[in-house]
Protein backbone atom coordinates (compact mmCIF):
# COMPACT_ATOMS: atom_id res chain seq x y z
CA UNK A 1 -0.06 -0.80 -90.14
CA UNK A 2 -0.26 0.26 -87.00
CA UNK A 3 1.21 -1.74 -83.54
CA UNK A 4 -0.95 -2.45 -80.50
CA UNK A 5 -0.17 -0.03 -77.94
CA UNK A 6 -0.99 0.42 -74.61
CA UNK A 7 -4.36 2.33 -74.84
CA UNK A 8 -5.45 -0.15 -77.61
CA UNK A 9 -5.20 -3.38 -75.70
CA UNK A 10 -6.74 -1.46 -72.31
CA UNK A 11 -9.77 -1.08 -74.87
CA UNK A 12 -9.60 -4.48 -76.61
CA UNK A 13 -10.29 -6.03 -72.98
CA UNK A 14 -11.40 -3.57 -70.57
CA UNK A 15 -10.21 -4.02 -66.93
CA UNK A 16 -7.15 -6.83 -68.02
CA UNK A 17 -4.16 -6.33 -65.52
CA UNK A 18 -0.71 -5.54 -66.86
CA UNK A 19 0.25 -8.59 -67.34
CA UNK A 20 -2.37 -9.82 -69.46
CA UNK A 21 -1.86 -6.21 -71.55
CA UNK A 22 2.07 -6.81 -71.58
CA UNK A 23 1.29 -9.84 -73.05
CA UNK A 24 -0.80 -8.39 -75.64
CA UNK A 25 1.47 -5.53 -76.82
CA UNK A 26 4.31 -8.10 -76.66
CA UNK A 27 2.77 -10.26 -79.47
CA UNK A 28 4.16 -7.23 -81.62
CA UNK A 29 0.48 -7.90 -83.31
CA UNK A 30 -1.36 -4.94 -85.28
CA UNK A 31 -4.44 -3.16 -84.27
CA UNK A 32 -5.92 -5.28 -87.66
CA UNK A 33 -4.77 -8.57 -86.43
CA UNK A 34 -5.93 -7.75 -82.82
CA UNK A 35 -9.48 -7.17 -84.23
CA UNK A 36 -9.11 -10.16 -86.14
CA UNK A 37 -8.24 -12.18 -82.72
CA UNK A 38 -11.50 -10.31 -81.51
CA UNK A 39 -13.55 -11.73 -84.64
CA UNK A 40 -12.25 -15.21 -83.74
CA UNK A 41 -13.07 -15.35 -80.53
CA UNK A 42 -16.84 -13.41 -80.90
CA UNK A 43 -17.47 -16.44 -83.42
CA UNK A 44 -15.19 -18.78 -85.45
CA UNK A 45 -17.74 -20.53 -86.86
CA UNK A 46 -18.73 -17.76 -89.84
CA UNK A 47 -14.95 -17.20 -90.40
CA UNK A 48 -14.15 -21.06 -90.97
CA UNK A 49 -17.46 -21.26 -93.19
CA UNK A 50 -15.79 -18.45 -95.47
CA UNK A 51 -12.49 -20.93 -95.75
CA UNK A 52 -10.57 -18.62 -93.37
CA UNK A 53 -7.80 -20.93 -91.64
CA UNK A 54 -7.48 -21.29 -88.32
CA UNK A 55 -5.18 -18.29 -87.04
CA UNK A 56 -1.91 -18.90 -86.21
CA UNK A 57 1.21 -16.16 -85.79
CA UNK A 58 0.23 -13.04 -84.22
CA UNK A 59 -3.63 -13.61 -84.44
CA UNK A 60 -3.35 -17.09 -82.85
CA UNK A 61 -0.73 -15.70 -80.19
CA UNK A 62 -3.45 -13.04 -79.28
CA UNK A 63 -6.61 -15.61 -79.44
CA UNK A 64 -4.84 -17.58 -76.92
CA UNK A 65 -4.20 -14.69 -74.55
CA UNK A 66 -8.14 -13.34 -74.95
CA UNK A 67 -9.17 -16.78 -74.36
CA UNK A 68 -7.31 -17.65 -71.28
CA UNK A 69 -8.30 -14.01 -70.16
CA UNK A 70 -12.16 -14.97 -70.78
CA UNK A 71 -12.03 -18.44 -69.06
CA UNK A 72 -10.27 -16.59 -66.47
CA UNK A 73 -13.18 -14.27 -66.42
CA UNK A 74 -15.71 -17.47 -66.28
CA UNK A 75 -14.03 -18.61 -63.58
CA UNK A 76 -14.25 -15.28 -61.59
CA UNK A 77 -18.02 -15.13 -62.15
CA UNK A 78 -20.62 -15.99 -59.47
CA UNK A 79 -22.33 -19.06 -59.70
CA UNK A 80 -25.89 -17.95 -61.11
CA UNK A 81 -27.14 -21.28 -60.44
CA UNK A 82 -26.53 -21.05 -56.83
CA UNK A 83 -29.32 -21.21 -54.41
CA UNK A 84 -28.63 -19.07 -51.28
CA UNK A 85 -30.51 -20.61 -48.03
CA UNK A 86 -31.34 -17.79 -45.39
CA UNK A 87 -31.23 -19.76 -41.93
């Protein structure tokens, strides 16, 4: 199996900085247990349905990067609910 490098985490998460892609090669993770990080955080529910346990090593390391890069995305998003007033 192959390691994360580079190029593979820039296309796991798009536009990440390099801290958030250091992070990600740095787990020493596969490309396998990166796309199983991906699965997780798409939708747990069908995976712990199928008796899958929770992830932990390498594939929990990386669901806890791509989540705290996705809330960090949520939090970087305009407010849709926002009513702009023209004066």
């Amino acid at each position: 199996m192959r390691r994360i490098t580079r190029d593979d985490a820039i296309n796991a998460v798009g536009g990440a900085d390099d801290f958030v892609i250091a992070q990600i090669i740095g787990t020493g993770a596969t490309i396998d247990e990166l796309a199983e990080a991906q699965a997780w955080i798409a939708n747990d529910e069908p995976l712990m349905n199928a008796g899958r346990p929770l992830p932990r090593g390498r594939v929990g390391e990386l669901v806890e990067i791509l989540n705290e890069l996705a809330a960090d995305e949520d939090d970087r998003e305009p407010n849709a609910d926002a009513v702009i007033k023209e004066t």
